[in-house]
Protein backbone atom coordinates (compact mmCIF):
# COMPACT_ATOMS: atom_id res chain seq x y z
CA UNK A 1 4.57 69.29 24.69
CA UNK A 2 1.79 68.86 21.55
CA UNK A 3 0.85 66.10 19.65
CA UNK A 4 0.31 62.87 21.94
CA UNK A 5 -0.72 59.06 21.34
CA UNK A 6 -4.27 59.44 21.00
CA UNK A 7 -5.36 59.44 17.76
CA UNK A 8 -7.31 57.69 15.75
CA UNK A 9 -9.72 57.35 12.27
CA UNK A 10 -13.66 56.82 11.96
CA UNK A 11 -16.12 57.85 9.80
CA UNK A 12 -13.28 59.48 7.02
CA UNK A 13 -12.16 61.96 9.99
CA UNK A 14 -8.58 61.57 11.68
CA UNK A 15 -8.64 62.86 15.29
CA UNK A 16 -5.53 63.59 16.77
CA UNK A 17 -4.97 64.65 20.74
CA UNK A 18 -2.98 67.33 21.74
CA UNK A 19 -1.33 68.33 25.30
CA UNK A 20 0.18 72.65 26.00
CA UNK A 21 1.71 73.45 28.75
CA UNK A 22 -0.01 77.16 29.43
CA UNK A 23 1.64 78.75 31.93
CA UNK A 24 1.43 77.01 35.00
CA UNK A 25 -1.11 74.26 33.87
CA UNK A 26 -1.70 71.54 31.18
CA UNK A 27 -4.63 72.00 28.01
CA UNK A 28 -5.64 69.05 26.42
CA UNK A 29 -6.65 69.05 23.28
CA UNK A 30 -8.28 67.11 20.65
CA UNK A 31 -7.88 67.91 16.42
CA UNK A 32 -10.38 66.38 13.74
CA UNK A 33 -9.51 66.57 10.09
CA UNK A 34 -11.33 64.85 7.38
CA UNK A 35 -9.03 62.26 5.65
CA UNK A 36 -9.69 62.42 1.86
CA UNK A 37 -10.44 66.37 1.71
CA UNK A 38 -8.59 69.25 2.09
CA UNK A 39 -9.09 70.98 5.17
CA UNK A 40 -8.59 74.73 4.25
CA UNK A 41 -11.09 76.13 6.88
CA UNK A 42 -11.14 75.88 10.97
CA UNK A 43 -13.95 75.75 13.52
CA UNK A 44 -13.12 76.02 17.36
CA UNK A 45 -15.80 74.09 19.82
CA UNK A 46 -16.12 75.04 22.60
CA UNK A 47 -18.37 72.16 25.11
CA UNK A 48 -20.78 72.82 27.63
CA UNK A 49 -20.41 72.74 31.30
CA UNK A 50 -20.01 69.50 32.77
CA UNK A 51 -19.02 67.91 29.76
CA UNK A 52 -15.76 67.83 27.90
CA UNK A 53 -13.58 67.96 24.52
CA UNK A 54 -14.79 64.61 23.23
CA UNK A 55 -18.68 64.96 24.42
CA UNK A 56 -20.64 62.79 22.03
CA UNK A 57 -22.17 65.73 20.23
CA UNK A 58 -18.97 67.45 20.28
CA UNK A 59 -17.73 64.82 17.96
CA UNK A 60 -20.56 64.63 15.67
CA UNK A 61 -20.58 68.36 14.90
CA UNK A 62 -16.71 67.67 14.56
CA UNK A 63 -17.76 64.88 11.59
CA UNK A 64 -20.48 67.26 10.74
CA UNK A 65 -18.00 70.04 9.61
CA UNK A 66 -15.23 67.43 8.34
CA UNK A 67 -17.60 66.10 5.33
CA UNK A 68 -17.27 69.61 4.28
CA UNK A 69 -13.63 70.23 4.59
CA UNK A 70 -13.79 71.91 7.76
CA UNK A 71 -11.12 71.06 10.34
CA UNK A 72 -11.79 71.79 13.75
CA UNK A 73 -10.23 71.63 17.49
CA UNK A 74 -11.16 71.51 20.95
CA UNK A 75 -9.97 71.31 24.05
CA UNK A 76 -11.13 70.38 28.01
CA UNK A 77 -11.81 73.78 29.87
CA UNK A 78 -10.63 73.98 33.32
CA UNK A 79 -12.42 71.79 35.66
CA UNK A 80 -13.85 69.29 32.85
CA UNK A 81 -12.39 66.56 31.00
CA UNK A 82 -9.02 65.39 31.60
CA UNK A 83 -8.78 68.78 33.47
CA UNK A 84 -11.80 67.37 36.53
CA UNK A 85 -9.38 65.64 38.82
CA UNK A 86 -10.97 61.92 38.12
CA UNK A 87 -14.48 64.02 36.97
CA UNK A 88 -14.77 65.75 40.40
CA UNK A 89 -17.59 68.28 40.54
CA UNK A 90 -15.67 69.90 42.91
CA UNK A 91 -13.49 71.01 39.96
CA UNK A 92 -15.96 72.49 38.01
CA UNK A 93 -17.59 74.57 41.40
CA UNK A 94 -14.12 75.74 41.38
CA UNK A 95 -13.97 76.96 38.34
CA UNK A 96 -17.64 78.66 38.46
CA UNK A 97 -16.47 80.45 41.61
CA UNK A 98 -13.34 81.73 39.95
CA UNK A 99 -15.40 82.94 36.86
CA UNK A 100 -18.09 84.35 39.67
CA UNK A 101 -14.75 86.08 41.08
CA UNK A 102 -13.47 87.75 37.81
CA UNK A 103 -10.76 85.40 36.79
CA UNK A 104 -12.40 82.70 34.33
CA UNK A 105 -12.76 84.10 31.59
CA UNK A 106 -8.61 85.28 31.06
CA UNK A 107 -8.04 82.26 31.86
CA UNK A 108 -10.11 80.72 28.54
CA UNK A 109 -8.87 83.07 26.23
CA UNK A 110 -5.19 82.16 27.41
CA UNK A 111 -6.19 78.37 27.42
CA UNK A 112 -7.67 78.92 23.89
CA UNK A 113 -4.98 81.31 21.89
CA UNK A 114 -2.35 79.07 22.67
CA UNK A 115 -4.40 76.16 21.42
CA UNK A 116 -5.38 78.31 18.19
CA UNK A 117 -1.65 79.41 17.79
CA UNK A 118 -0.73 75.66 18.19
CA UNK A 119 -2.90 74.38 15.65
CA UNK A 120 -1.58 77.17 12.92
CA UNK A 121 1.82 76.51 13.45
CA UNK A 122 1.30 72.98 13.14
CA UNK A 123 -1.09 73.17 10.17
CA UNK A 124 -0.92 76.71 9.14
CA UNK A 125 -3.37 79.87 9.09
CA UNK A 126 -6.91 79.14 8.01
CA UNK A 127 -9.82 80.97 8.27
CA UNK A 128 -11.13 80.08 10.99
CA UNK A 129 -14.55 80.31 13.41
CA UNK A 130 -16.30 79.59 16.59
CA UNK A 131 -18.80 76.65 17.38
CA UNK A 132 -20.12 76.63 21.19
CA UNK A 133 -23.50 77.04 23.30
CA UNK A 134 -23.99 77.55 26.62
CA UNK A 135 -20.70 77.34 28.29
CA UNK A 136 -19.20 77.05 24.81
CA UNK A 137 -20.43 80.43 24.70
CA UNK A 138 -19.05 82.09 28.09
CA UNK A 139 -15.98 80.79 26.37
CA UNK A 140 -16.77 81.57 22.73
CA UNK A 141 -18.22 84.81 23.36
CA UNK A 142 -14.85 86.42 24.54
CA UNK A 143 -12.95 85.12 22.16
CA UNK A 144 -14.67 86.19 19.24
CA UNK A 145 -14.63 89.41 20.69
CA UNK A 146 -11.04 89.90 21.02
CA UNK A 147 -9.20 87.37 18.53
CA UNK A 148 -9.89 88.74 15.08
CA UNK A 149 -8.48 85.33 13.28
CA UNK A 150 -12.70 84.24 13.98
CA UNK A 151 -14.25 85.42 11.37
CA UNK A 152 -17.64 83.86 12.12
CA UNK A 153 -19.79 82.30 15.25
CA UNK A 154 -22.30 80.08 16.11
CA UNK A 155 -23.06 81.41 19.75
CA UNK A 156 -26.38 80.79 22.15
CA UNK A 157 -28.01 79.02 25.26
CA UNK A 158 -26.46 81.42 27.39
CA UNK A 159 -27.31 85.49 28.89
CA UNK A 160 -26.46 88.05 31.06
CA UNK A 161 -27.34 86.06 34.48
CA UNK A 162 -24.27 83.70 33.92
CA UNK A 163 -20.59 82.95 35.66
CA UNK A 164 -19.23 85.60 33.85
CA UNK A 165 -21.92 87.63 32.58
CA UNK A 166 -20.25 91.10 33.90
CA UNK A 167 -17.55 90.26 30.80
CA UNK A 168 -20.14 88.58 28.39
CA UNK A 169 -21.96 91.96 28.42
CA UNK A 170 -18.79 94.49 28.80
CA UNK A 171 -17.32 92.35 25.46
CA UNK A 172 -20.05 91.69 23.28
CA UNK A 173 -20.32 95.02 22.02
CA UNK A 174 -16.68 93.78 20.55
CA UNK A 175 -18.36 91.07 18.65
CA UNK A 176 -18.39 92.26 14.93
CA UNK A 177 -18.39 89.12 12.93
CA UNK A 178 -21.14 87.69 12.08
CA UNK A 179 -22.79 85.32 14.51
CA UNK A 180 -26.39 83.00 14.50
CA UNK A 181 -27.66 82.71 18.31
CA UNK A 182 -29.66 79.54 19.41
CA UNK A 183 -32.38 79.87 22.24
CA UNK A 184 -33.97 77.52 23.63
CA UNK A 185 -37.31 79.15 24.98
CA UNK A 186 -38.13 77.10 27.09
CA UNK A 187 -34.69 76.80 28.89
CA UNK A 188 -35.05 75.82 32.19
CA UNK A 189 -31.58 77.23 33.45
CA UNK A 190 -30.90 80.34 30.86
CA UNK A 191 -34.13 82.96 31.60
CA UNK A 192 -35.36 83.76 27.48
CA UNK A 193 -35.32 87.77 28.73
CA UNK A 194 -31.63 86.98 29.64
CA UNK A 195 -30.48 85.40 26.21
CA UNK A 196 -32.51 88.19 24.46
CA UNK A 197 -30.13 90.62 26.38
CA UNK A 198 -26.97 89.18 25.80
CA UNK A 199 -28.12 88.87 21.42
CA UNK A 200 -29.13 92.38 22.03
CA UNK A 201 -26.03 93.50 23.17
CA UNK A 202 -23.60 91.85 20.02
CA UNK A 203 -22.03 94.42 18.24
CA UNK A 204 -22.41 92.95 14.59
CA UNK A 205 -25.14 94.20 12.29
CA UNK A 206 -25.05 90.49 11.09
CA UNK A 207 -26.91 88.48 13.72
CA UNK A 208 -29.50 86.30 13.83
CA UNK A 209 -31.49 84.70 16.35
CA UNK A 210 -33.05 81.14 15.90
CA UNK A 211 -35.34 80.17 19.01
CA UNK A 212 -36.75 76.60 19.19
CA UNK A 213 -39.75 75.59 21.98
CA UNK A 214 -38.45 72.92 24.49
CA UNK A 215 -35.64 72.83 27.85
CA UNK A 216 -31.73 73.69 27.69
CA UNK A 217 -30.79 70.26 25.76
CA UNK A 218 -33.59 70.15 23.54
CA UNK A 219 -31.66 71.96 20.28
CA UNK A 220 -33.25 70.77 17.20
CA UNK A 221 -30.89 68.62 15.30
CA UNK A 222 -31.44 70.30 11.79
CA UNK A 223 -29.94 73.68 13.86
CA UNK A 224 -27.14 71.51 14.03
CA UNK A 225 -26.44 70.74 10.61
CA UNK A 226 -27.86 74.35 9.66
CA UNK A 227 -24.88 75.80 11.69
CA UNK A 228 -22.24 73.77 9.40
CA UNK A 229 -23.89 74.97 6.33
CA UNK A 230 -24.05 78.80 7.81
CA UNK A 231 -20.12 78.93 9.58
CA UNK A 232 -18.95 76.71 6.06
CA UNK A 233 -20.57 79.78 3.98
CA UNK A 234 -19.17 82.83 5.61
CA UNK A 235 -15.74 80.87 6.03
CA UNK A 236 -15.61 80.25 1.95
């Protein structure tokens, strides 16, 4: 399997959809590129929970990063998207319990590698990083950790009291690129002592921490567009 039907252009961006086979299951994926400029750098999402590859916001910080030559790929994590069964919640409890269990987060970095490996032997090495909060960062987190093709990441909105937090913490010592961490500090579902924790704990002497008043889904936009311009700078 790999590139499928769905593609598409808007906005001077040309999204293309992607299906792996990963060992015993399907990833679906999706691929922005911007149409007119050379795309010689790579960004990973990764979504939240409950929401999916093509989230709204997923797709603007995808056209975000393209008007700066900045490819960038993601794909459904297991239990969301085209992975929820016809959007079952039971799907995504599923998946929770398995992280709760000790068995999530192997099964991201095996869902994401492939997709990575995919995408460079399709369009070639690039230097590449990681975009995600929240769940995009109990995804993200391990990744950049272990995969040293990210050379930079935009991490946050998550701690040490999450589905996986035992790994978050064992791995983030691991974390030696440079990474900006969002916090919302008011967030009504990550505790602000608990995101503290979990920025204390990166490994990287180049960290920063940007905390914003208001609830979980209340990032600033600017932080948005601030996070192009500081993953587009370390990746030149």
């Amino acid at each position: 399997m790999g590139w499928n039907d769905k593609s598409g252009k808007k906005n001077g961006v040309e999204e293309r959809g992607f299906d792996l086979v990963v060992g015993d299951h399907t990833v679906p994926g999706v691929y922005w590129a911007p149409i007119d400029i050379p795309s010689e750098r790579l960004v990973l999402l990764g979504h939240g929970g409950t929401a999916h590859k093509k989230a709204e916001y997923i797709v603007e910080i995808a056209e975000m990063f393209a008007t700066e030559g900045i490819a960038s790929m993601a794909i459904d994590g297991p239990g969301h998207g085209d992975r929820a069964g016809g959007g079952s919640a039971k799907n995504v409890n599923a998946f929770v319990k398995m992280w709760h269990d000790g068995g999530g987060t192997d099964l991201i970095l095996e869902d994401w590698r492939a997709s990575l490996d995919f995408i460079e032997g399709e369009m070639g090495p690039r230097p590449t990083g990681w975009w995600g909060l929240s769940m995009g960062t109990m995804m993200g987190l391990p990744m950049t950790a272990t995969d040293d093709r990210i050379k930079v990441a935009l991490l946050g909105l998550m701690g040490t009291e999450g589905p996986n937090a035992k790994d978050l913490l064992k791995l983030a010592p691991n974390v030696t690129c440079p990474v900006r961490f969002l916090v919302q500090w008011d967030d009504e579902l990550v505790s602000r002592q608990s995101a503290l924790d979990l920025f204390d704990a990166l490994g990287t002497s180049k960290k920063t921490l940007h905390a914003n008043p208001g609830p979980h889904q209340a990032v600033p936009r600017f932080e948005s567009r601030a996070s192009v311009e500081y993953i587009d700078r370390y990746l030149r």
